[in-house]
N, C-alpha and C. Protein backbone atom coordinates (compact mmCIF):
# COMPACT_ATOMS: atom_id res chain seq x y z
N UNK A 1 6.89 -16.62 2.13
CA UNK A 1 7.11 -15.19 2.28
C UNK A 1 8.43 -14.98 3.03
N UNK A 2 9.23 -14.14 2.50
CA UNK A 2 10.84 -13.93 3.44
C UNK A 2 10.09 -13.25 4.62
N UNK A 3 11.49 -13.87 5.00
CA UNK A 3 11.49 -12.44 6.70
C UNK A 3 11.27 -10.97 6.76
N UNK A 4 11.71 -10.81 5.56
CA UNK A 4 11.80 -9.53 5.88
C UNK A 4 10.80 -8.85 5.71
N UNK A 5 9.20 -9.61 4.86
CA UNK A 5 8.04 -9.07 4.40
C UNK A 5 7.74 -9.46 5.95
N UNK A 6 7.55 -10.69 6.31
CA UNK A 6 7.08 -10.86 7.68
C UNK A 6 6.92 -10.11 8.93
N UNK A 7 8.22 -9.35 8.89
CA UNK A 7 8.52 -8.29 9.82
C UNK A 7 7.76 -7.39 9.31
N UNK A 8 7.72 -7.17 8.30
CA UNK A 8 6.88 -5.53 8.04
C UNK A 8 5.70 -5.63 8.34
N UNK A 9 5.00 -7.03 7.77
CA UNK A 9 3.75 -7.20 8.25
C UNK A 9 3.36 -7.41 9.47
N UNK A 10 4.05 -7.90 10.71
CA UNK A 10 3.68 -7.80 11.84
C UNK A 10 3.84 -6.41 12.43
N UNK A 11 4.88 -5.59 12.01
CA UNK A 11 4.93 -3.95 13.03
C UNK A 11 3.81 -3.52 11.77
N UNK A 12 2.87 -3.77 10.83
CA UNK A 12 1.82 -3.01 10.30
C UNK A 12 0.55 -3.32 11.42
N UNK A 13 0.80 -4.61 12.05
CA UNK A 13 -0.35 -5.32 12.76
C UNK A 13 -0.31 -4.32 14.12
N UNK A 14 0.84 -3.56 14.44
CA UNK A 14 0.57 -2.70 15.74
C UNK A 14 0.78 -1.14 15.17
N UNK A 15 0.04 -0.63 15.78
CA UNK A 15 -0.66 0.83 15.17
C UNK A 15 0.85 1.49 15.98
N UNK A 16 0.98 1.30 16.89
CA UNK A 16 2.52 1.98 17.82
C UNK A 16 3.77 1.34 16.96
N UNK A 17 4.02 0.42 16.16
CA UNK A 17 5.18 0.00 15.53
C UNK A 17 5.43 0.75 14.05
N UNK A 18 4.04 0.47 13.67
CA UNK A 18 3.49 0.98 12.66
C UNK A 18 4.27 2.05 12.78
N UNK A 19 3.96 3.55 13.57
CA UNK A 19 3.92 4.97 13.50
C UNK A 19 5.52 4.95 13.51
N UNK A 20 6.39 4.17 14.78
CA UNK A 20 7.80 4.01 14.70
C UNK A 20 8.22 3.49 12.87
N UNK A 21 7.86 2.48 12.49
CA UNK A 21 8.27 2.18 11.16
C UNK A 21 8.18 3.36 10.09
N UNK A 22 6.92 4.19 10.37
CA UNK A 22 6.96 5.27 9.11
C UNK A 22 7.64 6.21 9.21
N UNK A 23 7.86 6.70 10.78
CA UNK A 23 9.30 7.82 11.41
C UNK A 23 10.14 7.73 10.89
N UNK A 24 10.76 6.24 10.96
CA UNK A 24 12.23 5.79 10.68
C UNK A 24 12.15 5.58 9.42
N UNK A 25 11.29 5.58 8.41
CA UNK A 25 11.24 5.22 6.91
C UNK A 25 11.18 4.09 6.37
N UNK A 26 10.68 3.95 5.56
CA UNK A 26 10.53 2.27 4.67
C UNK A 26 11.93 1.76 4.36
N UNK A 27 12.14 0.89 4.29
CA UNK A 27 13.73 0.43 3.60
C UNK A 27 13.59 0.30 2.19
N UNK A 28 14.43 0.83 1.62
CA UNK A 28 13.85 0.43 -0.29
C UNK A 28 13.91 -1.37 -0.47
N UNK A 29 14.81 -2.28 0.01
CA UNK A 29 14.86 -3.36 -0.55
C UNK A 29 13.65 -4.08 -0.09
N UNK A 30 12.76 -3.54 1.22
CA UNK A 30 11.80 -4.18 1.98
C UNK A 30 10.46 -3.92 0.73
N UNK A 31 10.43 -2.67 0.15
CA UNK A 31 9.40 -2.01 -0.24
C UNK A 31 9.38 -2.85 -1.75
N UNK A 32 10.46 -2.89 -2.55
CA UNK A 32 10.94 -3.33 -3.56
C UNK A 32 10.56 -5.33 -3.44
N UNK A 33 11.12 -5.60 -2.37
CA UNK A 33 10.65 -6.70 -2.32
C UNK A 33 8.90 -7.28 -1.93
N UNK A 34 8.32 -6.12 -1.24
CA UNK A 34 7.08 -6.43 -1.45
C UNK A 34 6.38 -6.41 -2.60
N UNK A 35 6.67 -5.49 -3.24
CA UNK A 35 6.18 -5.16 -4.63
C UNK A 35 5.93 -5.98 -5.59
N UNK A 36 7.45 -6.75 -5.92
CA UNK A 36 8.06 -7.71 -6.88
C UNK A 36 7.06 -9.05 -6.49
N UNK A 37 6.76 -9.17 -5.02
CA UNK A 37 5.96 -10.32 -4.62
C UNK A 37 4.51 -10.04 -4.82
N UNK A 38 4.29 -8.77 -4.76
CA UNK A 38 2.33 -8.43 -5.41
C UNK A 38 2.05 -8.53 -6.85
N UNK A 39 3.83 -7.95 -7.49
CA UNK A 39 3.37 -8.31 -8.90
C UNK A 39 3.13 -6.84 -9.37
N UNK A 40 3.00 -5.85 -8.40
CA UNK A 40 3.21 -4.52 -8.97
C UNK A 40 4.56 -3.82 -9.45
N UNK A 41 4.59 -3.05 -10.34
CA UNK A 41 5.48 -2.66 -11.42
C UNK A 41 5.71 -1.24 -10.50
N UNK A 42 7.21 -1.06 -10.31
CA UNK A 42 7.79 0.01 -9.70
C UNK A 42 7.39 1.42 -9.39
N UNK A 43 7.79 1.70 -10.99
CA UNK A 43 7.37 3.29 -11.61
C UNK A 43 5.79 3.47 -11.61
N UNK A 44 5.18 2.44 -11.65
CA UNK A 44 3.43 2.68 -11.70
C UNK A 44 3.00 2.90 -10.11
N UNK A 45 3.84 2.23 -9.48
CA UNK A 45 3.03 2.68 -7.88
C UNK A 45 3.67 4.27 -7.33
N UNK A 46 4.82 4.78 -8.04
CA UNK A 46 5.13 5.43 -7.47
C UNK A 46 4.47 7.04 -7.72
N UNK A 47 4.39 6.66 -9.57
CA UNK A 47 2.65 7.74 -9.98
C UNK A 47 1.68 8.05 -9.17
N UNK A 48 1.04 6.56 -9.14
CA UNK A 48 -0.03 6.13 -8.86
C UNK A 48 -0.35 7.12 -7.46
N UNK A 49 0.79 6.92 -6.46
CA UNK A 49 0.82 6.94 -4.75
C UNK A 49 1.45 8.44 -4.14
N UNK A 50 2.07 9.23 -5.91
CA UNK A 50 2.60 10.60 -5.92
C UNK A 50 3.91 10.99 -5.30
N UNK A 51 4.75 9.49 -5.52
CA UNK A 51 5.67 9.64 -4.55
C UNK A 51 6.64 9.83 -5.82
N UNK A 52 7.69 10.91 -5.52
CA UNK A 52 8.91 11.22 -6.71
C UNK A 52 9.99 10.55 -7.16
N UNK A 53 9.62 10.19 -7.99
CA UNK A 53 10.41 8.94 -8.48
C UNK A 53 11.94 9.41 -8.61
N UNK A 54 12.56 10.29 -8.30
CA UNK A 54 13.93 10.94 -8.78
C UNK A 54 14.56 11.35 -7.27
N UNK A 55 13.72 11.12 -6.17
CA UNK A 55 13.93 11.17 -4.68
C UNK A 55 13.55 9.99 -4.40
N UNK A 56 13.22 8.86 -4.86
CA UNK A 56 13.34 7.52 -4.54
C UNK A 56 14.45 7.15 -4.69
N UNK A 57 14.84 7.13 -5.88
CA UNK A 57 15.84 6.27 -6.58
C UNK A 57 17.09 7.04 -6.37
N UNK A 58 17.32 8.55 -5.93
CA UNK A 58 18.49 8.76 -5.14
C UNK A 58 18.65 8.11 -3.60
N UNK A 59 17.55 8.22 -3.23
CA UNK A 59 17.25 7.24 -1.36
C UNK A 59 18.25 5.99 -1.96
N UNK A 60 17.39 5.41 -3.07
CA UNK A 60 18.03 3.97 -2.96
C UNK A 60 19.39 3.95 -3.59
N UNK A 61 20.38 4.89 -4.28
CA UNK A 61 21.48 4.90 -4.63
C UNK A 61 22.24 5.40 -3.58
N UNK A 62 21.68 5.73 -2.58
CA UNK A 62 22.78 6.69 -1.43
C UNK A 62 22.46 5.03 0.15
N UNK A 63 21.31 4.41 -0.17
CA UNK A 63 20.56 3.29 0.81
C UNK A 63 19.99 3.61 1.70
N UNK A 64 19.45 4.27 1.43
CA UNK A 64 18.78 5.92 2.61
C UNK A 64 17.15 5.27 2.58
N UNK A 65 16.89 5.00 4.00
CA UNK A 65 15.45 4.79 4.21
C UNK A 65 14.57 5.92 3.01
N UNK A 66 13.19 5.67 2.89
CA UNK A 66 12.45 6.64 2.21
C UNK A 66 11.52 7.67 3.69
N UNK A 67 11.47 8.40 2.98
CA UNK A 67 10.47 10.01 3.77
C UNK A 67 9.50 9.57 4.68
N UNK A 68 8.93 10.26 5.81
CA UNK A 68 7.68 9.73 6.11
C UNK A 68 6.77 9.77 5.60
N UNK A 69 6.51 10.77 4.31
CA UNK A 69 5.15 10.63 3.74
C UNK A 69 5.31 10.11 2.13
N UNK A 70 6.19 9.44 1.59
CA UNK A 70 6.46 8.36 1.33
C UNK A 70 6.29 7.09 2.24
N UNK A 71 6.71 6.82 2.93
CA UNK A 71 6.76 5.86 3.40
C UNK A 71 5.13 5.31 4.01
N UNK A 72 4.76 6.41 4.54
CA UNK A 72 3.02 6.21 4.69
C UNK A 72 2.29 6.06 3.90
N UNK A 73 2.51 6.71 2.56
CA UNK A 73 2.08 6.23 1.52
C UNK A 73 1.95 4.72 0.89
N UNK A 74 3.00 4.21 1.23
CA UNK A 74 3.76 2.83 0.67
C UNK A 74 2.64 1.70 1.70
N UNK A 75 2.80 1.89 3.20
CA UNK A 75 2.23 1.56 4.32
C UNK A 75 0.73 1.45 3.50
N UNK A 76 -0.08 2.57 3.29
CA UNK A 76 -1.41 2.45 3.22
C UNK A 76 -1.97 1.16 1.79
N UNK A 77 -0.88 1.31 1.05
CA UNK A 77 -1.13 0.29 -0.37
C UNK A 77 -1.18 -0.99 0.33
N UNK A 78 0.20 -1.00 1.42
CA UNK A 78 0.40 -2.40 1.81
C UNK A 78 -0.77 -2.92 2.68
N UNK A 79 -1.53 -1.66 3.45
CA UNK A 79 -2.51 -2.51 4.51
C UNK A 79 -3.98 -2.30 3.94
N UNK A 80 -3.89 -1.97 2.59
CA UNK A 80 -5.13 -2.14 1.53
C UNK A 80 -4.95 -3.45 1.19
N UNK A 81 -3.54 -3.74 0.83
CA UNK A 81 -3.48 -5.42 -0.27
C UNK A 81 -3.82 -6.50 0.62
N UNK A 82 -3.34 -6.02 1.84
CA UNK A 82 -3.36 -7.54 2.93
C UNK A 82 -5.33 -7.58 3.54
N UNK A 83 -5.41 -6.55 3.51
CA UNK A 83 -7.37 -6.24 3.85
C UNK A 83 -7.92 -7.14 2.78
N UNK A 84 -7.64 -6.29 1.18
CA UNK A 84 -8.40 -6.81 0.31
C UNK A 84 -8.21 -8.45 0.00
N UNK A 85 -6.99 -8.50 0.49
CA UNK A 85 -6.70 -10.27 0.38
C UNK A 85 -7.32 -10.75 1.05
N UNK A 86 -7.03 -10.42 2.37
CA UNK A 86 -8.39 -11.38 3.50
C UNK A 86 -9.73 -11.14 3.17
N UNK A 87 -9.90 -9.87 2.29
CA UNK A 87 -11.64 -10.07 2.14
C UNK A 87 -11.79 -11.02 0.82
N UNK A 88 -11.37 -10.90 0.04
CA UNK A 88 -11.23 -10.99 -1.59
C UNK A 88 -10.99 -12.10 -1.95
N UNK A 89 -9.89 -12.42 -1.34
CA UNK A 89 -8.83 -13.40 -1.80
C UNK A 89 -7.75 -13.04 -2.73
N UNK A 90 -6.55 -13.25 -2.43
CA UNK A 90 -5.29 -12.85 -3.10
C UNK A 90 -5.47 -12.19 -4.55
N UNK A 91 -5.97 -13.25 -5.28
CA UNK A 91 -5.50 -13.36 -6.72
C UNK A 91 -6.74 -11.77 -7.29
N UNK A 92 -8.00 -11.99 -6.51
CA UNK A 92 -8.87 -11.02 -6.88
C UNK A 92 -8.91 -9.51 -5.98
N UNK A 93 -7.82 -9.72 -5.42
CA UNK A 93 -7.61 -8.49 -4.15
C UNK A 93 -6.77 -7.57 -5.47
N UNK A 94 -5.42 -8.40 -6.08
CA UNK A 94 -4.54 -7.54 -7.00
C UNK A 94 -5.40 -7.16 -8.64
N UNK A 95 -7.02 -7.91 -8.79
CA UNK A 95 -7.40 -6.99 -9.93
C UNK A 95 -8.32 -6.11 -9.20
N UNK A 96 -8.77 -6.39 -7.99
CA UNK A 96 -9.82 -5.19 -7.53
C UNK A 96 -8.93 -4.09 -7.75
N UNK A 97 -8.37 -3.91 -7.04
CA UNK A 97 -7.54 -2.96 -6.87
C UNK A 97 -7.20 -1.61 -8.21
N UNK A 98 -7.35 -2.02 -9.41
CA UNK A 98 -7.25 -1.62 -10.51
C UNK A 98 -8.35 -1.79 -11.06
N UNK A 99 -9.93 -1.90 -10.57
CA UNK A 99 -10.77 -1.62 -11.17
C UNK A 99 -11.40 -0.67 -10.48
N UNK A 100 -12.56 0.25 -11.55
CA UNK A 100 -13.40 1.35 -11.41
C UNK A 100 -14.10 0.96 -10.19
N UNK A 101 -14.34 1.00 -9.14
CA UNK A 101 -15.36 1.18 -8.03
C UNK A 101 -16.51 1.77 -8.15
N UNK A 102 -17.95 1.62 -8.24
CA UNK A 102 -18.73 2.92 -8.68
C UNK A 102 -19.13 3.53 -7.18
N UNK A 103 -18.84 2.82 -5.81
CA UNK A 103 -18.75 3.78 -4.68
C UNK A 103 -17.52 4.82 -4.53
N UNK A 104 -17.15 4.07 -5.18
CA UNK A 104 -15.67 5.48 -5.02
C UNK A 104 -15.71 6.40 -6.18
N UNK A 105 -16.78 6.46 -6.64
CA UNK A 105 -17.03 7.67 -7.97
C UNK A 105 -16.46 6.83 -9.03
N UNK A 106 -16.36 5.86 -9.37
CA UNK A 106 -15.80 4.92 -10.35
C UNK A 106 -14.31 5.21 -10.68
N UNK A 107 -13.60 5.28 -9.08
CA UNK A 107 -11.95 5.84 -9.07
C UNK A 107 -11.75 4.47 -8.91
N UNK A 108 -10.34 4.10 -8.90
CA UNK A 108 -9.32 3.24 -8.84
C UNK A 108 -8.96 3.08 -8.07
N UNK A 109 -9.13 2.37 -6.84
CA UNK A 109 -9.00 2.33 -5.44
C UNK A 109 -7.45 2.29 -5.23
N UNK A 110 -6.59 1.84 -5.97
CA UNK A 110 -4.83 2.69 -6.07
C UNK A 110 -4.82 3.66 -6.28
N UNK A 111 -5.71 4.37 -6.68
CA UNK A 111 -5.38 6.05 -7.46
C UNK A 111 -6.23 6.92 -6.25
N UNK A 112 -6.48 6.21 -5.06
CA UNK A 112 -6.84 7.12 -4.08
C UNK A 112 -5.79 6.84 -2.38
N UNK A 113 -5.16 5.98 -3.18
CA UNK A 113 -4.17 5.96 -1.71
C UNK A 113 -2.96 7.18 -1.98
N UNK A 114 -2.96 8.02 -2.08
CA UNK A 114 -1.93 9.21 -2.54
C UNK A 114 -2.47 10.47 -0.65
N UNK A 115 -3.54 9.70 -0.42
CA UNK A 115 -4.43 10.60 0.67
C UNK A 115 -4.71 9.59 1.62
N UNK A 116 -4.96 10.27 3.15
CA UNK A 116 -5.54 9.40 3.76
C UNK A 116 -6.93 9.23 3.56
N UNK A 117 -7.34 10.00 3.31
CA UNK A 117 -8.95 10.12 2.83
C UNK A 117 -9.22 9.49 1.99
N UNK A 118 -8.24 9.51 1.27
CA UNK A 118 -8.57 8.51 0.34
C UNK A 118 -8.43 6.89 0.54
N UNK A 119 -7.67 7.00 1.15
CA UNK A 119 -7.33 5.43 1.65
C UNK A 119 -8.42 4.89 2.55
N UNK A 120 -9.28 5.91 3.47
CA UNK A 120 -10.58 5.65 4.49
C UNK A 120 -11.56 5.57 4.04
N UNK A 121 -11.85 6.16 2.44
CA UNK A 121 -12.63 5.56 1.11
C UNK A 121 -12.36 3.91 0.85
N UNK A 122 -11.33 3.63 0.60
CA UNK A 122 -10.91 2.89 0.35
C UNK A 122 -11.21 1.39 1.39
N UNK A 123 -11.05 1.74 2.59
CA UNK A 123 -10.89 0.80 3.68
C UNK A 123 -12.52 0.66 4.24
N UNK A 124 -13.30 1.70 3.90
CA UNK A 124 -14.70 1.99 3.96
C UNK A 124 -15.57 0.84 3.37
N UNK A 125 -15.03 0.99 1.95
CA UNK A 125 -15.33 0.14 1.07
C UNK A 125 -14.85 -1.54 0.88
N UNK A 126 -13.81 -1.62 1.67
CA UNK A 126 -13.47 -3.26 1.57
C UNK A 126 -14.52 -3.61 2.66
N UNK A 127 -14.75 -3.04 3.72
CA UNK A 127 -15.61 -3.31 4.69
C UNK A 127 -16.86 -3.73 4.41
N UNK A 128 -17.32 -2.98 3.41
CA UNK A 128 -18.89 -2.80 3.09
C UNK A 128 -18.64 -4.08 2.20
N UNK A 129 -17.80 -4.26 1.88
CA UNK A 129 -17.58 -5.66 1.09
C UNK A 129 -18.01 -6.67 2.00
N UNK A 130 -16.76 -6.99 3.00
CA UNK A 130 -16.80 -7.97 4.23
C UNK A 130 -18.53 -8.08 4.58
N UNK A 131 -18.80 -7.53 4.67
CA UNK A 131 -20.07 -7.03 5.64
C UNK A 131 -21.21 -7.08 4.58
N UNK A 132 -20.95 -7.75 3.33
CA UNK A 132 -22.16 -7.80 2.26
C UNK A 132 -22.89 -6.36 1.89
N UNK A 133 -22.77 -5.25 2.05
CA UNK A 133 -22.98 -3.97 2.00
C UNK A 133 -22.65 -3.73 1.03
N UNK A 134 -21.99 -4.06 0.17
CA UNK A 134 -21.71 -3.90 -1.01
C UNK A 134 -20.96 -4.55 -2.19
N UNK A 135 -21.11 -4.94 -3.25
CA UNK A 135 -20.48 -6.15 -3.90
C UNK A 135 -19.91 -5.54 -5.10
């Protein structure tokens, strides 16, 4: 894993770095490079997560950090993938993720990180995983 995922993942590990990181905005090459390493496809997370794809991609032509609610957005996918990995395991964390849930109303547990509520659905449910509560 580069440095530069490393770093992101440790200020995700403190809730106070965290809040500084989403202030100051995501970096596109940080976000871009996580992505490319999950294996997720650009334009689909940015649907997916409701973030405007035509105010991204000026951010990243001008090198302009992204928004805070972009950037929180981006944050909540990332500390879903690293959860569902430690519960899951890697390889089955990136198809959960894209399958129907029938606790989550048979939603797409990506197609509810656009919200925090949705994401506390989401984090609800890896738990109930961990915790045999639900399979």
């Amino acid at each position: 894993m580069s440095v530069i995922l490393l770093n992101l993942l440790s200020q995700l590990s403190d809730p106070k770095k965290e809040v500084a990181l989403i202030r100051k905005g995501l970096n596109i090459k940080t976000v871009e490079s996580y992505l490319d390493k999950e294996g997720f496809i650009l334009k689909d997370i940015l649907i997916r997560l409701d973030i405007s794809s035509s105010t991204y991609f000026a951010k990243k032509k001008k090198q302009e950090p992204l928004d805070v609610h972009s950037s929180e957005k981006l944050v909540r996918l990332i500390q879903v993938m690293v959860n569902a990995s430690r519960i899951l395991g890697e390889e089955k964390a990136k198809k959960w993720i894209y399958l129907k849930i029938p606790s989550l109303g048979n939603e797409l547990p990506i197609n509810l990180l656009d919200t925090e509520a949705g994401h506390q659905l989401v984090e609800q449910t890896l738990l109930q995983i961990e915790h045999g509560v639900y399979g």
